[in-house]
N, C-alpha and C. Protein backbone atom coordinates (compact mmCIF):
# COMPACT_ATOMS: atom_id res chain seq x y z
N UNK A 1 101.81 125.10 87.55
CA UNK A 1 102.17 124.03 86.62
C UNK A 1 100.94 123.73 85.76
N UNK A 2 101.35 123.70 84.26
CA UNK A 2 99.54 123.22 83.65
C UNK A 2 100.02 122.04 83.20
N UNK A 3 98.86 121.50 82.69
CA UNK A 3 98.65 119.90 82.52
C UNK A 3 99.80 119.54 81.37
N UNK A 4 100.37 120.47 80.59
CA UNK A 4 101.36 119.05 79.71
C UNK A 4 102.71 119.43 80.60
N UNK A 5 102.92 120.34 81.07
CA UNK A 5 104.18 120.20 82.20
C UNK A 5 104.09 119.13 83.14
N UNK A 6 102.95 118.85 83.59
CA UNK A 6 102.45 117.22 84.55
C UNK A 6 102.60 115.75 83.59
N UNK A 7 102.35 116.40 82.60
CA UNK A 7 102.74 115.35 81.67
C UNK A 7 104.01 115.18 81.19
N UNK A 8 104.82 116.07 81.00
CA UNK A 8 106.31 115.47 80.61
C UNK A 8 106.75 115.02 82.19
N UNK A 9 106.59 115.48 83.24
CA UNK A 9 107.45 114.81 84.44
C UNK A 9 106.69 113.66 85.00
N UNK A 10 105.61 113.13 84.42
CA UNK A 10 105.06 111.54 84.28
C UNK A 10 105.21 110.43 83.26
N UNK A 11 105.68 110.88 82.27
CA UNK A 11 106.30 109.94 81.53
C UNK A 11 107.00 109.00 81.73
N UNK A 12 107.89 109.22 82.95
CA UNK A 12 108.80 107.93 83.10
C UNK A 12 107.87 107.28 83.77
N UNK A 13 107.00 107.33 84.26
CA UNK A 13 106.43 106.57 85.22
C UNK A 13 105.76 104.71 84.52
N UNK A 14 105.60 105.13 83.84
CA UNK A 14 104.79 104.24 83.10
C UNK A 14 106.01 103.46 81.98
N UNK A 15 107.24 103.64 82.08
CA UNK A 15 108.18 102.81 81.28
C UNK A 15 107.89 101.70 81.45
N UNK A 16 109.02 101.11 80.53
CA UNK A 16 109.14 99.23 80.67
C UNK A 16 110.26 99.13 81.92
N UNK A 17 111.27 100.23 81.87
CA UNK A 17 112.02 100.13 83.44
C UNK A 17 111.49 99.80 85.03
N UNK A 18 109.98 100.15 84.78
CA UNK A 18 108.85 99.56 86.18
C UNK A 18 108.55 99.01 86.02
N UNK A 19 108.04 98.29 85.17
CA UNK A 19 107.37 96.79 84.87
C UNK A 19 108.53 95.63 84.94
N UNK A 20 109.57 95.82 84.33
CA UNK A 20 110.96 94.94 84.82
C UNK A 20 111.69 95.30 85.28
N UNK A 21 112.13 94.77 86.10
CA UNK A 21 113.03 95.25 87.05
C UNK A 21 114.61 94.82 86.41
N UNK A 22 115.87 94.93 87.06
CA UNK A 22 117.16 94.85 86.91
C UNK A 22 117.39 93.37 87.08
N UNK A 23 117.43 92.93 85.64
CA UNK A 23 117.98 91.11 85.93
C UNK A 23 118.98 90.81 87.34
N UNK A 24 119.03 89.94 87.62
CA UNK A 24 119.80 89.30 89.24
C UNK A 24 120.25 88.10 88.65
N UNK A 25 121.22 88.25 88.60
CA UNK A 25 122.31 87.01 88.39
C UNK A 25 122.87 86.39 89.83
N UNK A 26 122.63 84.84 89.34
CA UNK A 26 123.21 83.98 90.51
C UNK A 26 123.89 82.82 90.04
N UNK A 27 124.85 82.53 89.94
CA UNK A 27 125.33 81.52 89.09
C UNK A 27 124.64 81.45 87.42
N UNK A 28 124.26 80.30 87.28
CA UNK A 28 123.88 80.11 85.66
C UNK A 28 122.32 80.29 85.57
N UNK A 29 121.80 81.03 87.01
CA UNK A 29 120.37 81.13 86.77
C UNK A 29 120.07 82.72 86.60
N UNK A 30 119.18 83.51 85.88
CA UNK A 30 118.54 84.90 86.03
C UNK A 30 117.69 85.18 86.39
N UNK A 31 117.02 85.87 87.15
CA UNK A 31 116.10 85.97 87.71
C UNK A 31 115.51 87.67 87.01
N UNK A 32 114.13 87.62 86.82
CA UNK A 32 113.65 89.17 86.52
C UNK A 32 112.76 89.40 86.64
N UNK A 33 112.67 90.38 87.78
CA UNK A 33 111.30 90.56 88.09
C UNK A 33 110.40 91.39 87.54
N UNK A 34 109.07 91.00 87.76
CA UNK A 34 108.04 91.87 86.90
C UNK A 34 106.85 92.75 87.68
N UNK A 35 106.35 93.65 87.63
CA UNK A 35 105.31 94.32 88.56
C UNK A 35 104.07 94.84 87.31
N UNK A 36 102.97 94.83 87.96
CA UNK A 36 101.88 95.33 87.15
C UNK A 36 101.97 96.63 87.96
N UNK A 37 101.48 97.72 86.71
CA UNK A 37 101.68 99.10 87.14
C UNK A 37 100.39 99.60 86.44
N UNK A 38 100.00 100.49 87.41
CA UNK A 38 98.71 101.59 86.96
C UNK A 38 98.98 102.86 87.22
N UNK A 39 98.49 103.52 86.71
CA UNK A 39 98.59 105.15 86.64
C UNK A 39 96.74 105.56 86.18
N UNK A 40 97.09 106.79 86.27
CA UNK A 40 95.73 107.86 86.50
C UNK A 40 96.31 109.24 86.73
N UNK A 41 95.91 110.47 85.65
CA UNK A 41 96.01 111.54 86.22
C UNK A 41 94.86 112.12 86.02
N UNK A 42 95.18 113.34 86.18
CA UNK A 42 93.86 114.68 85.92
C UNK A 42 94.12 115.70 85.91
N UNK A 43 92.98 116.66 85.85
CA UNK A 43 93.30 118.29 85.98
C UNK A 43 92.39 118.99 86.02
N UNK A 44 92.32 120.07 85.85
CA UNK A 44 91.67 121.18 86.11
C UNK A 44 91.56 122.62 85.91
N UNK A 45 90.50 123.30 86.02
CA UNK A 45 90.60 124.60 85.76
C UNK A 45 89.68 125.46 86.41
N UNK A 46 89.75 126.78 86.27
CA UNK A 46 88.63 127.85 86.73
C UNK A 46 88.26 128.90 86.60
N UNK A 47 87.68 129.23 86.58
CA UNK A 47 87.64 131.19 87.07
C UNK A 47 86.12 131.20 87.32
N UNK A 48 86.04 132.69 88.04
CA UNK A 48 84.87 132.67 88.82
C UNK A 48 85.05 134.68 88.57
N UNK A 49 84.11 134.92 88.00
CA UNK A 49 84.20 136.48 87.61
C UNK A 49 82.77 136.89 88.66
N UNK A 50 82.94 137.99 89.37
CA UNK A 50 81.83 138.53 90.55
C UNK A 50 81.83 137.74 91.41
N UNK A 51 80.53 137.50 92.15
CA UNK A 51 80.59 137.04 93.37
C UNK A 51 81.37 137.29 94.95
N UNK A 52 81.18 136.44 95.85
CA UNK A 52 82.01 137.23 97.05
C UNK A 52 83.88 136.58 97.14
N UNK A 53 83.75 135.71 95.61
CA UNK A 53 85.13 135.40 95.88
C UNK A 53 85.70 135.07 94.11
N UNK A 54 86.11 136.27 93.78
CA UNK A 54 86.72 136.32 92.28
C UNK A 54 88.21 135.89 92.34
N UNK A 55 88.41 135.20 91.20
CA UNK A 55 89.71 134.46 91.22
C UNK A 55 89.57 133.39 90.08
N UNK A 56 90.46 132.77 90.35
CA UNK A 56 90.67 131.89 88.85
C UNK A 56 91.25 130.73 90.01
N UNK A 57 91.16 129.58 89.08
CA UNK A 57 91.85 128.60 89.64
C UNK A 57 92.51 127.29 88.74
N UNK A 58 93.22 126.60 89.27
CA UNK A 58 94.00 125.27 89.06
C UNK A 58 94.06 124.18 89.31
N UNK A 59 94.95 123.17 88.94
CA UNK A 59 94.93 121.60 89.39
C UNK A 59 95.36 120.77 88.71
N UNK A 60 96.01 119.95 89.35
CA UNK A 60 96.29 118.51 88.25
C UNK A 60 96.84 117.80 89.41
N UNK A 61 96.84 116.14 89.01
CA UNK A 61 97.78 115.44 90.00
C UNK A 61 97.74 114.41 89.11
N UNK A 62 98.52 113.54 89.22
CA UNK A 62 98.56 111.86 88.89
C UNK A 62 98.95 111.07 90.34
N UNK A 63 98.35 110.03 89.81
CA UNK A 63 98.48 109.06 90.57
C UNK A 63 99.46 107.57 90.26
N UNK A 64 100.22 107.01 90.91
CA UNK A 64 100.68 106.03 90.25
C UNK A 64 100.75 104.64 91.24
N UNK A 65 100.92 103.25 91.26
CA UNK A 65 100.71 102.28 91.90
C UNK A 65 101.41 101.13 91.24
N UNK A 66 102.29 100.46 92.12
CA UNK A 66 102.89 99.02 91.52
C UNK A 66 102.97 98.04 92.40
N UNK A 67 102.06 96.75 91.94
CA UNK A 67 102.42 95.72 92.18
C UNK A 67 103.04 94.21 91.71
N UNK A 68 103.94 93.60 92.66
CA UNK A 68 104.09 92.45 92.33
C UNK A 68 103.71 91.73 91.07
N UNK A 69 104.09 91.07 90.40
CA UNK A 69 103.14 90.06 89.72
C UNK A 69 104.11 89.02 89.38
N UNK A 70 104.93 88.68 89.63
CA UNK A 70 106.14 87.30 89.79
C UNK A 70 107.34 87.68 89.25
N UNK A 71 108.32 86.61 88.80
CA UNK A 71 109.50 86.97 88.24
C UNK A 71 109.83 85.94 86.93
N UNK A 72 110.49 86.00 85.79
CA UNK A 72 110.66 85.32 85.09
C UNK A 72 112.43 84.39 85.31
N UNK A 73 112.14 83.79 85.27
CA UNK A 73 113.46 82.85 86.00
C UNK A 73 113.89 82.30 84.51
N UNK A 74 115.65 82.35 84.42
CA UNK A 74 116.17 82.28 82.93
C UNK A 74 117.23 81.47 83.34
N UNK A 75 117.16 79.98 83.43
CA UNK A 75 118.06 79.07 83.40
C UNK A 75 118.37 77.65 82.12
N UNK A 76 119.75 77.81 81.98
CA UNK A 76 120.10 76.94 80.68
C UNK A 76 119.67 77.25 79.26
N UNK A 77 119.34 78.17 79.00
CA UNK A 77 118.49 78.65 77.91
C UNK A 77 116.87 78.72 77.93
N UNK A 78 116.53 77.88 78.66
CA UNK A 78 114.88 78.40 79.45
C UNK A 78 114.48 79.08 80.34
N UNK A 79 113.24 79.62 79.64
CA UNK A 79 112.58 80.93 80.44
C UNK A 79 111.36 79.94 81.27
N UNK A 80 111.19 80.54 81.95
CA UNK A 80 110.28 80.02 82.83
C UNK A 80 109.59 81.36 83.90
N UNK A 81 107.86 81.40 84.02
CA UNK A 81 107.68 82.49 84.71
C UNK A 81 106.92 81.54 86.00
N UNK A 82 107.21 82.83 87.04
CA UNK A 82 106.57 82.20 88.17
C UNK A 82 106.09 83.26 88.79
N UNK A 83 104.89 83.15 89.28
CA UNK A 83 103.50 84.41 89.65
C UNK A 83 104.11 84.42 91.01
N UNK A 84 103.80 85.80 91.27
CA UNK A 84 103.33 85.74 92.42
C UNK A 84 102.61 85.14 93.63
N UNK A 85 102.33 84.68 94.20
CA UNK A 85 101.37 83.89 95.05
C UNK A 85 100.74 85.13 96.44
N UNK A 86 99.68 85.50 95.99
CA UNK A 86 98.98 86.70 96.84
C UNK A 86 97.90 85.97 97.96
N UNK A 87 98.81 85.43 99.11
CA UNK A 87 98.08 85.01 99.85
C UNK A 87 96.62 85.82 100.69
N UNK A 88 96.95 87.50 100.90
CA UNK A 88 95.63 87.69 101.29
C UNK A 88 94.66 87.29 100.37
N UNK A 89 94.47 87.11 99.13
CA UNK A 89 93.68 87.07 97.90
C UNK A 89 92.74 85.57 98.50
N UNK A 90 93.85 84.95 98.39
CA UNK A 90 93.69 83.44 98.85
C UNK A 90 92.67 82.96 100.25
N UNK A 91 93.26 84.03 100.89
CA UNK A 91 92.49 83.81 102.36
C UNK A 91 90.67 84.72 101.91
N UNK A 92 91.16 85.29 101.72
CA UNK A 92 89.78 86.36 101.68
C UNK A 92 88.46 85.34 100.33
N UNK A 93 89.38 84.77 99.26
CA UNK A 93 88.40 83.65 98.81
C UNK A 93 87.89 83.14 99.90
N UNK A 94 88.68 81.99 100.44
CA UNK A 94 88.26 80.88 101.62
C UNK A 94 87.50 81.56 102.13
N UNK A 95 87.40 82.46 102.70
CA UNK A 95 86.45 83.24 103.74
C UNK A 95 85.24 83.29 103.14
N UNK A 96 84.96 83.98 101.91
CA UNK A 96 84.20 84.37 101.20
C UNK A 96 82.92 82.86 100.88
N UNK A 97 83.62 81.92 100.26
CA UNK A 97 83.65 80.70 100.34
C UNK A 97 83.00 80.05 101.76
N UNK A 98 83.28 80.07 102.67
CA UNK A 98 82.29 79.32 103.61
C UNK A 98 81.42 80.40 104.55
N UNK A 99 81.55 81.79 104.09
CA UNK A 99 80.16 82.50 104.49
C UNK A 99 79.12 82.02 103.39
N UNK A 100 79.79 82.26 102.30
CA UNK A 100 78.24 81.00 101.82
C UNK A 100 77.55 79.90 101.65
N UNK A 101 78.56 79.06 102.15
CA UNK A 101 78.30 77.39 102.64
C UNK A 101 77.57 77.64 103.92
N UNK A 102 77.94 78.13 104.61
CA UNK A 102 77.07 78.52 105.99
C UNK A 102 75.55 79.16 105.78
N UNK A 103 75.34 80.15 104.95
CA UNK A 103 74.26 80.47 105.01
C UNK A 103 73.40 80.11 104.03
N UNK A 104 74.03 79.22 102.81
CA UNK A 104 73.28 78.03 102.42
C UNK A 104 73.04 77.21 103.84
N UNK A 105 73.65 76.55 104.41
CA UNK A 105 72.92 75.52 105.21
C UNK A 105 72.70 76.05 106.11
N UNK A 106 72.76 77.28 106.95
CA UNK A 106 71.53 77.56 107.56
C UNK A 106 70.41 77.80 106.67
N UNK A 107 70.05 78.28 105.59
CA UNK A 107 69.08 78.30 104.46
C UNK A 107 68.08 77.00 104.84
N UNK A 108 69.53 75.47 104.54
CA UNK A 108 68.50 74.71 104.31
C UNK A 108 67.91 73.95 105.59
N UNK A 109 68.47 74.12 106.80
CA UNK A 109 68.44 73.40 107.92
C UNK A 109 66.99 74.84 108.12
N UNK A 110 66.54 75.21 108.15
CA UNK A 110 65.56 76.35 108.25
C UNK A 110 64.16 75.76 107.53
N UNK A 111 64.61 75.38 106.40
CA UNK A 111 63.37 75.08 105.18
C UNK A 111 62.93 73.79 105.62
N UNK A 112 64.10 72.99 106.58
CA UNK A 112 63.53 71.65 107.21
C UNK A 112 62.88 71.61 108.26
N UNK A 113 63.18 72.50 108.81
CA UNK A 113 62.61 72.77 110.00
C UNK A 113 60.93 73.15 109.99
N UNK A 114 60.33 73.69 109.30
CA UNK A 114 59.37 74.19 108.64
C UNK A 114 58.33 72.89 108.51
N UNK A 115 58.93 71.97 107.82
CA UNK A 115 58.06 71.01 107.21
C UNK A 115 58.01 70.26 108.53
């Protein structure tokens, strides 16, 4: 396979069909969800003339990844969006957050100690 054959069967990847999803109807409200999407590909090539291993060579891959990122909610004629809420994100702040309250005040309970 060479690289623009990897490229026409990645094209869909990256539509607006992954980033929104299929409206959801529930009574007079809509719901539609949304995802942030990344992609990455590559490729490659070779040849190698003499040596103890002559040959030519190849490569390509893409990569692709989707996440979450809320839904837009469509009631009475208003749109309204609502995020996601990424609680590891949340926790791993806090954490982050009082390893350095801590080693500020061990810092300063140290510098008192001194005097």
């Amino acid at each position: 396979m060479d690289i623009m054959e990897l490229v026409e069967k990645t094209k869909d990847a990256a539509s607006v069909k992954r980033v929104f999803g299929e409206p959801i109807r529930h009574g007079d409200v809509t719901v539609i969800p949304v995802a942030k999407i990344g992609q990455g590909g590559g490729g490659g090539s070779g040849t190698s003339e003499g040596g103890e291993h002559p040959g030519q060579g190849a490569g390509g891959g893409f990569g692709y990844g989707a996440v979450p990122a809320g839904v837009f909610v469509v009631k009475d004629g208003e749109v309204r969006w609502q995020p996601v809420v990424d609680v590891n994100r949340i926790v791993l702040g806090g954490q982050i957050v009082a390893v350095v309250l801590l080693l500020t005040i061990r810092a300063i309970v140290k510098r008192r100690r001194k005097r």
